[in-house]
PDB file of N, CA and C in Angstrom:
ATOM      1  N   UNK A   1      23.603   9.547   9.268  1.00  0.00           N
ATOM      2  CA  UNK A   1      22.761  10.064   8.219  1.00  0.00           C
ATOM      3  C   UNK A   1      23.332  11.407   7.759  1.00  0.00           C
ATOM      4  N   UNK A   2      23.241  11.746   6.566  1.00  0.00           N
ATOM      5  CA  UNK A   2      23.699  12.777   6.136  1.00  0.00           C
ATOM      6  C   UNK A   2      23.249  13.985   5.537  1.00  0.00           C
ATOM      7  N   UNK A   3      22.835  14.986   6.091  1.00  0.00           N
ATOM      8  CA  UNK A   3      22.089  16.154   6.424  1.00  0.00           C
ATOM      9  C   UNK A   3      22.986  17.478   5.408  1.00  0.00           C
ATOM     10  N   UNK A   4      21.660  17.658   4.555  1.00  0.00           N
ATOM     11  CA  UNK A   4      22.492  19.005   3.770  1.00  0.00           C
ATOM     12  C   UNK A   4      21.395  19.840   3.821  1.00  0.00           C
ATOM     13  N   UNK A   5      22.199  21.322   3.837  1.00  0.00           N
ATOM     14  CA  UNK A   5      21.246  22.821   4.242  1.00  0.00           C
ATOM     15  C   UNK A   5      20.573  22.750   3.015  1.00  0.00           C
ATOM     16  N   UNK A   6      20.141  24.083   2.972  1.00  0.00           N
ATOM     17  CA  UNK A   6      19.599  24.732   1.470  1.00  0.00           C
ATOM     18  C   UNK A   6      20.582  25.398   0.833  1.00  0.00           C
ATOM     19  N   UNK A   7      21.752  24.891   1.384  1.00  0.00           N
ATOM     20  CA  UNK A   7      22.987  25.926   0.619  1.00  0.00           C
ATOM     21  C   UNK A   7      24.005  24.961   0.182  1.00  0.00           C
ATOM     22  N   UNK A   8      23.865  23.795   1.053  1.00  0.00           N
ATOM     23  CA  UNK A   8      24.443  23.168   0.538  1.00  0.00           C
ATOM     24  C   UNK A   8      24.713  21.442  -0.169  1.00  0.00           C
ATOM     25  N   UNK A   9      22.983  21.177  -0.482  1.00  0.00           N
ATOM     26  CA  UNK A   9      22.804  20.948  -1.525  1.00  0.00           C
ATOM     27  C   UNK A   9      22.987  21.377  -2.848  1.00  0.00           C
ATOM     28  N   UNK A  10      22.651  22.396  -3.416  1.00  0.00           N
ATOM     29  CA  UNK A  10      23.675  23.150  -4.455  1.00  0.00           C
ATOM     30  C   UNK A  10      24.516  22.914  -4.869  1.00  0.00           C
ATOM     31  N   UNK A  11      25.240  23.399  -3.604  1.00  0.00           N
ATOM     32  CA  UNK A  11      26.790  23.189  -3.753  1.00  0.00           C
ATOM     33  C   UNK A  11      26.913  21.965  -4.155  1.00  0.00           C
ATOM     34  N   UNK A  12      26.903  21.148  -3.498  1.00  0.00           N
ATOM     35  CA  UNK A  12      27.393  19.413  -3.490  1.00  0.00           C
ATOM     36  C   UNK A  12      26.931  19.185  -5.086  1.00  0.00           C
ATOM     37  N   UNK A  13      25.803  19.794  -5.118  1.00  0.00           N
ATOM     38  CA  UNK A  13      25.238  19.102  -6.647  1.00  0.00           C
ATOM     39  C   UNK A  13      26.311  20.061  -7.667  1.00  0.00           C
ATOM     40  N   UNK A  14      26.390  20.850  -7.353  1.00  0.00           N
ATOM     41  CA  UNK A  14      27.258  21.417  -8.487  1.00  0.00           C
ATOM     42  C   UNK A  14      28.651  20.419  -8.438  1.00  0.00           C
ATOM     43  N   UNK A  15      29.532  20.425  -7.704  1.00  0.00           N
ATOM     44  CA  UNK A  15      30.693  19.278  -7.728  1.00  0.00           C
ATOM     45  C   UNK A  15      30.188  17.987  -8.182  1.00  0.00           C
ATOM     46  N   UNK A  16      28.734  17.330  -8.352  1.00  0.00           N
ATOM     47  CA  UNK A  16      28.635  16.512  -8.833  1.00  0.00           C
ATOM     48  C   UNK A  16      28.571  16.682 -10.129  1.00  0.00           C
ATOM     49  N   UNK A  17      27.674  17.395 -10.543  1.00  0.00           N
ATOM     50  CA  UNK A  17      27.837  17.412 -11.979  1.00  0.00           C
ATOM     51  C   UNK A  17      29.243  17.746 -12.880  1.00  0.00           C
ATOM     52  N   UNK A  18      30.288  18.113 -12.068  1.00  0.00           N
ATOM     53  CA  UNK A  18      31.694  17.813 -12.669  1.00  0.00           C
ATOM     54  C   UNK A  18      32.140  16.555 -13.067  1.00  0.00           C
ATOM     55  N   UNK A  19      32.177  16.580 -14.091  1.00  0.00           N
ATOM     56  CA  UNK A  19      33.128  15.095 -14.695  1.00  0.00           C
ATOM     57  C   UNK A  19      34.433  14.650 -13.590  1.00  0.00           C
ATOM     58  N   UNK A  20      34.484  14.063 -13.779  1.00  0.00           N
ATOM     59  CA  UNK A  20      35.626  13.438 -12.452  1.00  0.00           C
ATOM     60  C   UNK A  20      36.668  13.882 -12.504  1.00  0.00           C
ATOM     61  N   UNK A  21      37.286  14.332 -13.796  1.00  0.00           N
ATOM     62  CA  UNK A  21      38.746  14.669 -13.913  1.00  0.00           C
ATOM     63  C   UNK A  21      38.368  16.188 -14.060  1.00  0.00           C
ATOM     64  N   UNK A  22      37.216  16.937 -13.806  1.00  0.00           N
ATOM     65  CA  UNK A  22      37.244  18.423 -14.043  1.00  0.00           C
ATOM     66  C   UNK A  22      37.323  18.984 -12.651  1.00  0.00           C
ATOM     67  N   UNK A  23      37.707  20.140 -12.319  1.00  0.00           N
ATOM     68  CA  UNK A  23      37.997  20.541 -11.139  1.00  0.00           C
ATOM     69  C   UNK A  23      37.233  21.965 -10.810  1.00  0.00           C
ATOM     70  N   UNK A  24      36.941  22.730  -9.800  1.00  0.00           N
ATOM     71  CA  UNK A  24      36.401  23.841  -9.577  1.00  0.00           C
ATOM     72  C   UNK A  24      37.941  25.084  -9.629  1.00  0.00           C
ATOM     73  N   UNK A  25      37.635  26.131 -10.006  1.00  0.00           N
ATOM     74  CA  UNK A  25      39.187  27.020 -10.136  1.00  0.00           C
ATOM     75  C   UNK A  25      38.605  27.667  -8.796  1.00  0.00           C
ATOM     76  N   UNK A  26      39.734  28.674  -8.587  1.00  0.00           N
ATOM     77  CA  UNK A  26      39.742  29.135  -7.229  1.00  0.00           C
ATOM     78  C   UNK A  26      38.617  30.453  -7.520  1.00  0.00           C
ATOM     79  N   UNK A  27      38.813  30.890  -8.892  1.00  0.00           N
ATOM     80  CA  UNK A  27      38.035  32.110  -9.225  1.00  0.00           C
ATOM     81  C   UNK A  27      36.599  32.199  -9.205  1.00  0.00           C
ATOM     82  N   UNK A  28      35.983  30.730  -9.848  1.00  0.00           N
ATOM     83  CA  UNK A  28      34.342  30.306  -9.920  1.00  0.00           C
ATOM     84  C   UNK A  28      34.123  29.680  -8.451  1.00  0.00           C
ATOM     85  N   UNK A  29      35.123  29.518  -7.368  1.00  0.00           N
ATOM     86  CA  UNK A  29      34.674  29.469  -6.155  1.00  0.00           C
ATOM     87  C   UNK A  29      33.992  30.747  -5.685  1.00  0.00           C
ATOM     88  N   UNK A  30      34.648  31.585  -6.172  1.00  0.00           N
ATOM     89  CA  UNK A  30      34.616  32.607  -5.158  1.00  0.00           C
ATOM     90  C   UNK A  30      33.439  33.374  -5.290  1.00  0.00           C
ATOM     91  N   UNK A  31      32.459  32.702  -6.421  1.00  0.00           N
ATOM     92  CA  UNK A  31      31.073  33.583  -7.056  1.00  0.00           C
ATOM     93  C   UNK A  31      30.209  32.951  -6.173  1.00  0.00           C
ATOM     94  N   UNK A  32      30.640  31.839  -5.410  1.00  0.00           N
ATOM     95  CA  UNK A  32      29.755  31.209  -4.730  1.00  0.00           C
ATOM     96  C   UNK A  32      29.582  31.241  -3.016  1.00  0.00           C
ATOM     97  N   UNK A  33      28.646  31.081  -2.392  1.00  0.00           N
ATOM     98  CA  UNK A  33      28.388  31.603  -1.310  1.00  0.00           C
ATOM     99  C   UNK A  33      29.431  30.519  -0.228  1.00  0.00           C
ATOM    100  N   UNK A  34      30.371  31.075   0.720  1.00  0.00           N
ATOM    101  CA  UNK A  34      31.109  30.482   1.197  1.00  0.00           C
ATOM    102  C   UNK A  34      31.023  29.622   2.436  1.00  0.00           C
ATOM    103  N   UNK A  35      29.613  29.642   2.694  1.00  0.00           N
ATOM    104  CA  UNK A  35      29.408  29.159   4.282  1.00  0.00           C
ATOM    105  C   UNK A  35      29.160  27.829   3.698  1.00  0.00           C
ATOM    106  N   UNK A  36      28.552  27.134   2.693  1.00  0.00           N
ATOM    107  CA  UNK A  36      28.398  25.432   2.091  1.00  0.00           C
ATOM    108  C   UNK A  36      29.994  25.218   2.054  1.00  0.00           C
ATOM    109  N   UNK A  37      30.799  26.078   1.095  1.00  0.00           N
ATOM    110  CA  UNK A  37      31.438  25.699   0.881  1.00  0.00           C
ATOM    111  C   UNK A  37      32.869  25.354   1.549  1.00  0.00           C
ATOM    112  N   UNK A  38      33.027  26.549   2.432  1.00  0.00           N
ATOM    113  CA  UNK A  38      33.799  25.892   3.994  1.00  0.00           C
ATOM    114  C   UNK A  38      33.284  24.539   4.773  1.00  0.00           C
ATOM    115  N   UNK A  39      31.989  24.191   4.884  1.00  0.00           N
ATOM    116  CA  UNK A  39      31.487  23.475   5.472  1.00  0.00           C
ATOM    117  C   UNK A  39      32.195  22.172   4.652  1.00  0.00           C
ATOM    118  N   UNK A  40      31.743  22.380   3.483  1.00  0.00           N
ATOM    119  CA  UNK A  40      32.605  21.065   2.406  1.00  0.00           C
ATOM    120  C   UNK A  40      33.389  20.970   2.843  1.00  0.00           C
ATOM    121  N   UNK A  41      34.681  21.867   2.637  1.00  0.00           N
ATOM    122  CA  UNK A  41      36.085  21.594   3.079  1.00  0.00           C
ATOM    123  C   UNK A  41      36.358  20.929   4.514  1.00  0.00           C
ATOM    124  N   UNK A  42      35.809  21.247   5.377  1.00  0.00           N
ATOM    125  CA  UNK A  42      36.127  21.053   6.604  1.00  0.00           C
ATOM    126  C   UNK A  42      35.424  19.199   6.924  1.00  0.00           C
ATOM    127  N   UNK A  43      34.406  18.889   6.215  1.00  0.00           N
ATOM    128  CA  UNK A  43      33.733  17.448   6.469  1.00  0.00           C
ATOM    129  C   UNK A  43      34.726  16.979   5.257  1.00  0.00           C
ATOM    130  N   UNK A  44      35.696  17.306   4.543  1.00  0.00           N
ATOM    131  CA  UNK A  44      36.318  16.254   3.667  1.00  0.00           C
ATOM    132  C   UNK A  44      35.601  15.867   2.182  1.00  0.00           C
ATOM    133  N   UNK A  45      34.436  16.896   2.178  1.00  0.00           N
ATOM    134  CA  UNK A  45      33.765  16.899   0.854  1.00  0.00           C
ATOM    135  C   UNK A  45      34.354  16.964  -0.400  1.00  0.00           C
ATOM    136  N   UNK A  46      35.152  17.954  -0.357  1.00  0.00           N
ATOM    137  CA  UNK A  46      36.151  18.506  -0.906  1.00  0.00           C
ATOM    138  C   UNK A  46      37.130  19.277  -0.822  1.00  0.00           C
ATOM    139  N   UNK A  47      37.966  19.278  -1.838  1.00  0.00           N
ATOM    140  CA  UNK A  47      39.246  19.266  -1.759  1.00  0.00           C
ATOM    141  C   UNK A  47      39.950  20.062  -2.781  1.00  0.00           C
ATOM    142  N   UNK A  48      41.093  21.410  -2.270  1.00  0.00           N
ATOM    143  CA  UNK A  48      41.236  21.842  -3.659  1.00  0.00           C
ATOM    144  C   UNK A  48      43.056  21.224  -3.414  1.00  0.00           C
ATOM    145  N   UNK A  49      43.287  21.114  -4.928  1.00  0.00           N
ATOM    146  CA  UNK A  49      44.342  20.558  -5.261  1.00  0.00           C
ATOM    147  C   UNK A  49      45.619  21.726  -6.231  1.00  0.00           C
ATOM    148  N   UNK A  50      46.501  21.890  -5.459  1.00  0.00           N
ATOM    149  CA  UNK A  50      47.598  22.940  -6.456  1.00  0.00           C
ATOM    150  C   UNK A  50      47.631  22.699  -7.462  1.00  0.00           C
ATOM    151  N   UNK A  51      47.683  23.959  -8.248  1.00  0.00           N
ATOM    152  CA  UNK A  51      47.430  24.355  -9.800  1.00  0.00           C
ATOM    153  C   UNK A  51      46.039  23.766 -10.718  1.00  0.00           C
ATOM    154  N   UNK A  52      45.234  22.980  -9.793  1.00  0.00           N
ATOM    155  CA  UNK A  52      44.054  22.619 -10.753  1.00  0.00           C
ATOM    156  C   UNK A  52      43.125  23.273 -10.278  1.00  0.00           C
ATOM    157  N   UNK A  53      42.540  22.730  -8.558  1.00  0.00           N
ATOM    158  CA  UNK A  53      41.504  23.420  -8.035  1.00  0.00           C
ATOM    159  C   UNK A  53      40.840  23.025  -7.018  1.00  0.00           C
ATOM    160  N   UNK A  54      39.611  23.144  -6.890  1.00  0.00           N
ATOM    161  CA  UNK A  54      38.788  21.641  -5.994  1.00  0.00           C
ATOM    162  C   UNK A  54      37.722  21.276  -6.457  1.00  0.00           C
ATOM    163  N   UNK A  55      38.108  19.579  -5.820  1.00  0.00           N
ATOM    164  CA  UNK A  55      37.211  18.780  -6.809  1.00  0.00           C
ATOM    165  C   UNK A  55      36.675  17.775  -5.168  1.00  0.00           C
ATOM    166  N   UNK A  56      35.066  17.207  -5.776  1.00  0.00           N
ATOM    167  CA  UNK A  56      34.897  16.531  -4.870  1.00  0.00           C
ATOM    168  C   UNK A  56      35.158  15.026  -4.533  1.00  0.00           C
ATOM    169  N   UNK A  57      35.737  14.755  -3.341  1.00  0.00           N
ATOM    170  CA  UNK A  57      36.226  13.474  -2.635  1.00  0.00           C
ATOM    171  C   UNK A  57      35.242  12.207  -2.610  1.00  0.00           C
ATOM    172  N   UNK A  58      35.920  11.421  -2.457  1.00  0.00           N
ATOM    173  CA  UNK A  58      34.865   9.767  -2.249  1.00  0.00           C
ATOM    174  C   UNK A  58      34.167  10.050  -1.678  1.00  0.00           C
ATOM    175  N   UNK A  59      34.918  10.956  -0.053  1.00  0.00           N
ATOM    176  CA  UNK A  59      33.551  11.033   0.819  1.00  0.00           C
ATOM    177  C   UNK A  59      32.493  11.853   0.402  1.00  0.00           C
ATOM    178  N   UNK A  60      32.875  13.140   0.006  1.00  0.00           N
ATOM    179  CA  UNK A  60      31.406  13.873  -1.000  1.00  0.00           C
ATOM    180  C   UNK A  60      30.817  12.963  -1.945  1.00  0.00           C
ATOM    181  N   UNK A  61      30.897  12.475  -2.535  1.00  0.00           N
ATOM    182  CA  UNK A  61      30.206  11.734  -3.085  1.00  0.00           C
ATOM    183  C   UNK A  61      29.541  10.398  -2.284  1.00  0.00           C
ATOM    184  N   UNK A  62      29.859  10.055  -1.487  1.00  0.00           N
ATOM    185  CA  UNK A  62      29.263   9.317  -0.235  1.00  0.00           C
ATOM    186  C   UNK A  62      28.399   9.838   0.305  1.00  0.00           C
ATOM    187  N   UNK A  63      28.403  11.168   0.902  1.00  0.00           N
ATOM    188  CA  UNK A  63      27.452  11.912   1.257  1.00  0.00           C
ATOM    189  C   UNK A  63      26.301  12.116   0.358  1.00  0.00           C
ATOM    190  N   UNK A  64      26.831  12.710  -0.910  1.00  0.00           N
ATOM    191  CA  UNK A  64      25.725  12.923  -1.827  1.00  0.00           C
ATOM    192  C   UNK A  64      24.575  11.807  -2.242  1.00  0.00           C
ATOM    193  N   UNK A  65      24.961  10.299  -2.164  1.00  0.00           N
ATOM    194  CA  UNK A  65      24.320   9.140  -2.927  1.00  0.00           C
ATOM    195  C   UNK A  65      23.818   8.663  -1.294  1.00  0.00           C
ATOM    196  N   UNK A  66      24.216   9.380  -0.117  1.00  0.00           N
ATOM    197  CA  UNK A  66      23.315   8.444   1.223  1.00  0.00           C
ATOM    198  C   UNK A  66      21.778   9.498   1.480  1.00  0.00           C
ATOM    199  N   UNK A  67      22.690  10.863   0.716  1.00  0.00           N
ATOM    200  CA  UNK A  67      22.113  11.710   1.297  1.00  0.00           C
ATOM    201  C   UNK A  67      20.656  11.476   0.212  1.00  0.00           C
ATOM    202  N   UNK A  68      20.722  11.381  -1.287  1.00  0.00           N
ATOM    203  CA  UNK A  68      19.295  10.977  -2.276  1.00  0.00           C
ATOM    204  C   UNK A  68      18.816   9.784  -1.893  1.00  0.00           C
ATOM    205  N   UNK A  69      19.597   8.079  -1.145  1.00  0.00           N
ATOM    206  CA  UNK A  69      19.128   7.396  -1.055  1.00  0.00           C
ATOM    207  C   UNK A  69      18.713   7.138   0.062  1.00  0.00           C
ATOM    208  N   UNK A  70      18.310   7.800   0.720  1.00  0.00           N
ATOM    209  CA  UNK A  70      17.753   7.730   2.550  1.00  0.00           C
ATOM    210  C   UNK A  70      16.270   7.343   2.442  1.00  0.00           C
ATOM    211  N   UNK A  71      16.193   6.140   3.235  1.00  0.00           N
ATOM    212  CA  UNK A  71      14.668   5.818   3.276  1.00  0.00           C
ATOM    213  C   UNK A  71      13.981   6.638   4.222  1.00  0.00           C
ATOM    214  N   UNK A  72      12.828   6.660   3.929  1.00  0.00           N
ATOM    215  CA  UNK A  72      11.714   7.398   4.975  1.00  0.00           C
ATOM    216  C   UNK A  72      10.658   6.273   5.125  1.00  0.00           C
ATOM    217  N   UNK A  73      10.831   5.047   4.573  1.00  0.00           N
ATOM    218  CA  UNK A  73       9.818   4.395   5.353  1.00  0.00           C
ATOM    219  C   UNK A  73       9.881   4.139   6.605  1.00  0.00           C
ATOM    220  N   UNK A  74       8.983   3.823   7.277  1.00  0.00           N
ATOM    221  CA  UNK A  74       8.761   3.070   8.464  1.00  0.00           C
ATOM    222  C   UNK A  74       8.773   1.664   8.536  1.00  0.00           C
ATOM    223  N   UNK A  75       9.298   1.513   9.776  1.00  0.00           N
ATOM    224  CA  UNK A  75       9.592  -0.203   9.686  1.00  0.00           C
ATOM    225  C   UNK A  75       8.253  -1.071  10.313  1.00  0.00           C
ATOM    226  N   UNK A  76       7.436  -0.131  11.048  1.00  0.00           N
ATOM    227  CA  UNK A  76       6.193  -0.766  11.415  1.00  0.00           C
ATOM    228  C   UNK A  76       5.355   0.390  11.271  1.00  0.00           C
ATOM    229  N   UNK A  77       4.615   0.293   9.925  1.00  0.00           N
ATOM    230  CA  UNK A  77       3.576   1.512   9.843  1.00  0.00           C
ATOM    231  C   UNK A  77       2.014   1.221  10.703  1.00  0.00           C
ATOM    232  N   UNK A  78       2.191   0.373  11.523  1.00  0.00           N
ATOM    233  CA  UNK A  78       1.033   0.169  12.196  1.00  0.00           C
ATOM    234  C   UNK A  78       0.783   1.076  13.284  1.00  0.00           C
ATOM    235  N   UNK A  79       2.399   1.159  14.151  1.00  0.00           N
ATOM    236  CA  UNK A  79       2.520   2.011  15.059  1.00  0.00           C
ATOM    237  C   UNK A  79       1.759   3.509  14.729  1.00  0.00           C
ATOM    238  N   UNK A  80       1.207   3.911  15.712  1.00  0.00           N
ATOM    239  CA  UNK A  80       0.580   5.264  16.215  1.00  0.00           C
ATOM    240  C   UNK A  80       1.661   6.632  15.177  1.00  0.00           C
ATOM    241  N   UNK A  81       1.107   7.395  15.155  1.00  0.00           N
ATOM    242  CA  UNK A  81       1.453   8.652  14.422  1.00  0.00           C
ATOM    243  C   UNK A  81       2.561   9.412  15.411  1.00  0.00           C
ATOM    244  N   UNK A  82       3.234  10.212  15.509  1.00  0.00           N
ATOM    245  CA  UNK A  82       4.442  11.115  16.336  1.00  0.00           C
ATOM    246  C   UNK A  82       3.224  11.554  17.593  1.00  0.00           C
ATOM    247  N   UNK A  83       4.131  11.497  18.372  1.00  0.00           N
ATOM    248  CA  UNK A  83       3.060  12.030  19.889  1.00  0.00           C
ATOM    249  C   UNK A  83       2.906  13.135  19.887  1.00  0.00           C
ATOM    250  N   UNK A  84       3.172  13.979  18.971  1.00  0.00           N
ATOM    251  CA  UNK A  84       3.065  15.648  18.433  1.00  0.00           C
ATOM    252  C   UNK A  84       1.882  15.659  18.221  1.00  0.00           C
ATOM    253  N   UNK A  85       1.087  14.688  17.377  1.00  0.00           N
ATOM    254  CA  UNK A  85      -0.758  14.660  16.427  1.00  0.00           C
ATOM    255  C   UNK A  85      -1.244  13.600  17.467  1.00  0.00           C
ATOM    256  N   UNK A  86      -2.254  14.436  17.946  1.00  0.00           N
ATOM    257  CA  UNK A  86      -3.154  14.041  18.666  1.00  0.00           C
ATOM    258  C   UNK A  86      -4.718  14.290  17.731  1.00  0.00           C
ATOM    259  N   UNK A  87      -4.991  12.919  17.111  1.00  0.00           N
ATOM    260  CA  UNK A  87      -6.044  12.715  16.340  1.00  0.00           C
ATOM    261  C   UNK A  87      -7.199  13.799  16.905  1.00  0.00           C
ATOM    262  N   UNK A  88      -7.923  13.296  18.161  1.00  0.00           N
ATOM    263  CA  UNK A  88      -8.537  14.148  18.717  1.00  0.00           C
ATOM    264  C   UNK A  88      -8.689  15.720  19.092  1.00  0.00           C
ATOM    265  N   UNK A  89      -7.465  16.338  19.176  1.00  0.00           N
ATOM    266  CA  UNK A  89      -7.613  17.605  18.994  1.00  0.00           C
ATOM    267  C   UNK A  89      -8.170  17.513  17.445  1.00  0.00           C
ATOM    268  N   UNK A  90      -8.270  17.344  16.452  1.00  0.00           N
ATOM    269  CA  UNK A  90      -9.046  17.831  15.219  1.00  0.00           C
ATOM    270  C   UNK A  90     -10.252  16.820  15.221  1.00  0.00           C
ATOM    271  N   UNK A  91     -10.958  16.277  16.042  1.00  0.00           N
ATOM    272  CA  UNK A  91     -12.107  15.709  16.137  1.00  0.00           C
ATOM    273  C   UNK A  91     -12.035  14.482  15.265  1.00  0.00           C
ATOM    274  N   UNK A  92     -11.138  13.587  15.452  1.00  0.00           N
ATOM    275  CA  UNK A  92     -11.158  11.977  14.811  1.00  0.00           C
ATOM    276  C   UNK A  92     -10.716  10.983  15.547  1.00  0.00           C
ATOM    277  N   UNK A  93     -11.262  10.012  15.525  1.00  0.00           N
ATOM    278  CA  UNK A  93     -10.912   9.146  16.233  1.00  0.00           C
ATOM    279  C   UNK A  93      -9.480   8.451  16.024  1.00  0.00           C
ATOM    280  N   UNK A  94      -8.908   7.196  17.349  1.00  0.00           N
ATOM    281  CA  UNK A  94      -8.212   6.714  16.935  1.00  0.00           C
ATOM    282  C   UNK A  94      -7.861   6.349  15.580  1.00  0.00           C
ATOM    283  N   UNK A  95      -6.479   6.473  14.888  1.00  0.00           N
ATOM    284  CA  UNK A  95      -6.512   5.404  13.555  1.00  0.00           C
ATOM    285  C   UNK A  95      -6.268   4.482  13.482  1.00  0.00           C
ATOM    286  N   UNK A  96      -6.857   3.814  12.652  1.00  0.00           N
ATOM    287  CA  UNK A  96      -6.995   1.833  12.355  1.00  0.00           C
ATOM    288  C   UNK A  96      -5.303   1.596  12.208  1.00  0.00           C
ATOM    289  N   UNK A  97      -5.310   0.417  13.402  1.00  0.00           N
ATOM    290  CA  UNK A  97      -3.671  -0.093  13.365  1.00  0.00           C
ATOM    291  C   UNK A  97      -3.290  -1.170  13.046  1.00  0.00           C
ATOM    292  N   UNK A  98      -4.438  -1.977  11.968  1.00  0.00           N
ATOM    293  CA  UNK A  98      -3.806  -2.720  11.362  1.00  0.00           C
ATOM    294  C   UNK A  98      -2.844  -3.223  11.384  1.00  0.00           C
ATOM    295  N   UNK A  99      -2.480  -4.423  11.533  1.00  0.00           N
ATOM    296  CA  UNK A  99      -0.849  -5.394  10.871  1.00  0.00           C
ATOM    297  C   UNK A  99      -0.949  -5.257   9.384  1.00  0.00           C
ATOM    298  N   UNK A 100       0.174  -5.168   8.626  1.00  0.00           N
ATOM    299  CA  UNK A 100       0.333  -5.706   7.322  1.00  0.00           C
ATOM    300  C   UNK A 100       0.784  -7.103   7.789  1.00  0.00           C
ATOM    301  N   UNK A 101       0.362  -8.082   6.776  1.00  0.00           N
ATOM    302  CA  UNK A 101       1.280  -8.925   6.850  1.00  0.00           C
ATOM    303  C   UNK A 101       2.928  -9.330   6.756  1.00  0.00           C
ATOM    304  N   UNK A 102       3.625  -9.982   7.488  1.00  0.00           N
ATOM    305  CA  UNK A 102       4.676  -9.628   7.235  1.00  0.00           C
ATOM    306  C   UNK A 102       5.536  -9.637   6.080  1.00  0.00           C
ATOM    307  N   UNK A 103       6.211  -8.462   5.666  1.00  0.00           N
ATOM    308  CA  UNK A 103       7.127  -7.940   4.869  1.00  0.00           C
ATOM    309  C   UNK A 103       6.233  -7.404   3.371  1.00  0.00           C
ATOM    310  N   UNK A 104       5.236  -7.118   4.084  1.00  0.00           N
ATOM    311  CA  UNK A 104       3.700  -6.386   3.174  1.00  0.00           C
ATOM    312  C   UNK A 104       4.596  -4.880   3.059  1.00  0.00           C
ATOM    313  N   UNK A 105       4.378  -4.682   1.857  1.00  0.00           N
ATOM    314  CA  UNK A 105       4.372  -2.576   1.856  1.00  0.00           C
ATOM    315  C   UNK A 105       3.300  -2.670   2.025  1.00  0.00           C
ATOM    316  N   UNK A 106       2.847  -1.086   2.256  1.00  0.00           N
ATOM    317  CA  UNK A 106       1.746  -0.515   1.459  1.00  0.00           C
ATOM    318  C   UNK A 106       1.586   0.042   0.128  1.00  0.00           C
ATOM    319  N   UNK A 107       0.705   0.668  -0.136  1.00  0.00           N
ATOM    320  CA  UNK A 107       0.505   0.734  -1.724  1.00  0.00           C
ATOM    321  C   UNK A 107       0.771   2.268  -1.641  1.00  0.00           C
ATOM    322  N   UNK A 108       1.948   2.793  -2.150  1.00  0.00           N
ATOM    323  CA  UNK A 108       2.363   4.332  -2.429  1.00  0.00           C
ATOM    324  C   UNK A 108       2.235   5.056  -3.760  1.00  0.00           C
ATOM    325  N   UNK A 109       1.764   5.987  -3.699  1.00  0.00           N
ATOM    326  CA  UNK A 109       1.977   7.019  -4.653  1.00  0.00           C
ATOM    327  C   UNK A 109       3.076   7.243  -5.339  1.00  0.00           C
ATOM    328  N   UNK A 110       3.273   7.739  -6.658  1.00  0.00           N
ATOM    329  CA  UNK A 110       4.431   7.978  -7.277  1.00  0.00           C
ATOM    330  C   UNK A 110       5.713   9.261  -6.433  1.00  0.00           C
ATOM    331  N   UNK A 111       4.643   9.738  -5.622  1.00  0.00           N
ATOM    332  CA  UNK A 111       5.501  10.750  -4.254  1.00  0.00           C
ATOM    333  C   UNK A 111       5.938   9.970  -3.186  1.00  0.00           C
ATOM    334  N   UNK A 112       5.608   8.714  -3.026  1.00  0.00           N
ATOM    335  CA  UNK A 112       6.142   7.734  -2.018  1.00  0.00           C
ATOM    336  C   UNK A 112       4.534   7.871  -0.768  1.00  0.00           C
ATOM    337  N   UNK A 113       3.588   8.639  -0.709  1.00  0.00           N
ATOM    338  CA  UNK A 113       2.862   8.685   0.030  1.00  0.00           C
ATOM    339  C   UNK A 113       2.004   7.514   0.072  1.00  0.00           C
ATOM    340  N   UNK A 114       0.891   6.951   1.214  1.00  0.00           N
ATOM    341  CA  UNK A 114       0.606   6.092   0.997  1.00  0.00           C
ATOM    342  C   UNK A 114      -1.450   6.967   0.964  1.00  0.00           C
ATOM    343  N   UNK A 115      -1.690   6.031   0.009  1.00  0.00           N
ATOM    344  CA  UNK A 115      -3.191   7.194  -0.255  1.00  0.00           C
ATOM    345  C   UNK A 115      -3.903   7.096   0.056  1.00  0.00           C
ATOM    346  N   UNK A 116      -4.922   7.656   0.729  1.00  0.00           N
ATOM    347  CA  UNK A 116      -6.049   8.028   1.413  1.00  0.00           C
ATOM    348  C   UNK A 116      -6.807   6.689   0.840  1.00  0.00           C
ATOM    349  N   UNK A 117      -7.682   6.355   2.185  1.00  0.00           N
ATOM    350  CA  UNK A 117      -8.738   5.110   1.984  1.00  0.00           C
ATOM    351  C   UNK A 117     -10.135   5.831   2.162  1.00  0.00           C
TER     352      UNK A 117
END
């Protein structure tokens, strides 16, 4: 799975929005904060190239499209909540654990949440 900071999302998104054949110069690197951007270099994100610059790699862009398309569903939302929430410390009972039927969603919000009954 592919995990980006708060620094370097940015980043990545900025190399995306480069047209494919446009490149970053060494000079508009350097306005930018360098700890994403070493990190790039070093995972193969990107890449600077003599006399043009750096531009981002298959694998950055691999990263970038696993990293927006990562599911957060659950594969059995029946199962119990993280053993962190303990219903009862806030005074509620067990929650209803229902089966969906199989290969049922639930019904989500335009935020992906599923909404209060």
């Amino acid at each position: 799975m592919t995990r980006l900071s708060n620094r370097q999302y940015p980043m990545l998104k900025m190399f995306m929005n480069l047209a494919d054949s446009q490149y970053m110069s060494i000079e508009e690197a350097q306005h930018w904060d360098q700890r994403p951007f070493r990190s790039m270099l070093i995972q193969g994100w990107v890449k600077y190239y003599s006399r043009r610059g750096f531009q981002i790699t298959k694998d950055g862009r691999r990263a970038w499209f696993e990293f927006l398309g990562t599911d957060i569903a659950r594969k059995d939302p029946s199962l119990p909540l993280t053993a962190y929430f303990h219903p009862s410390v806030y005074g509620l009972k067990k929650a209803d654990t229902k089966k969906l039927s199989s290969g049922a969603q639930p019904d989500r919000t335009s935020s992906g949440a599923v909404p209060a009954s």
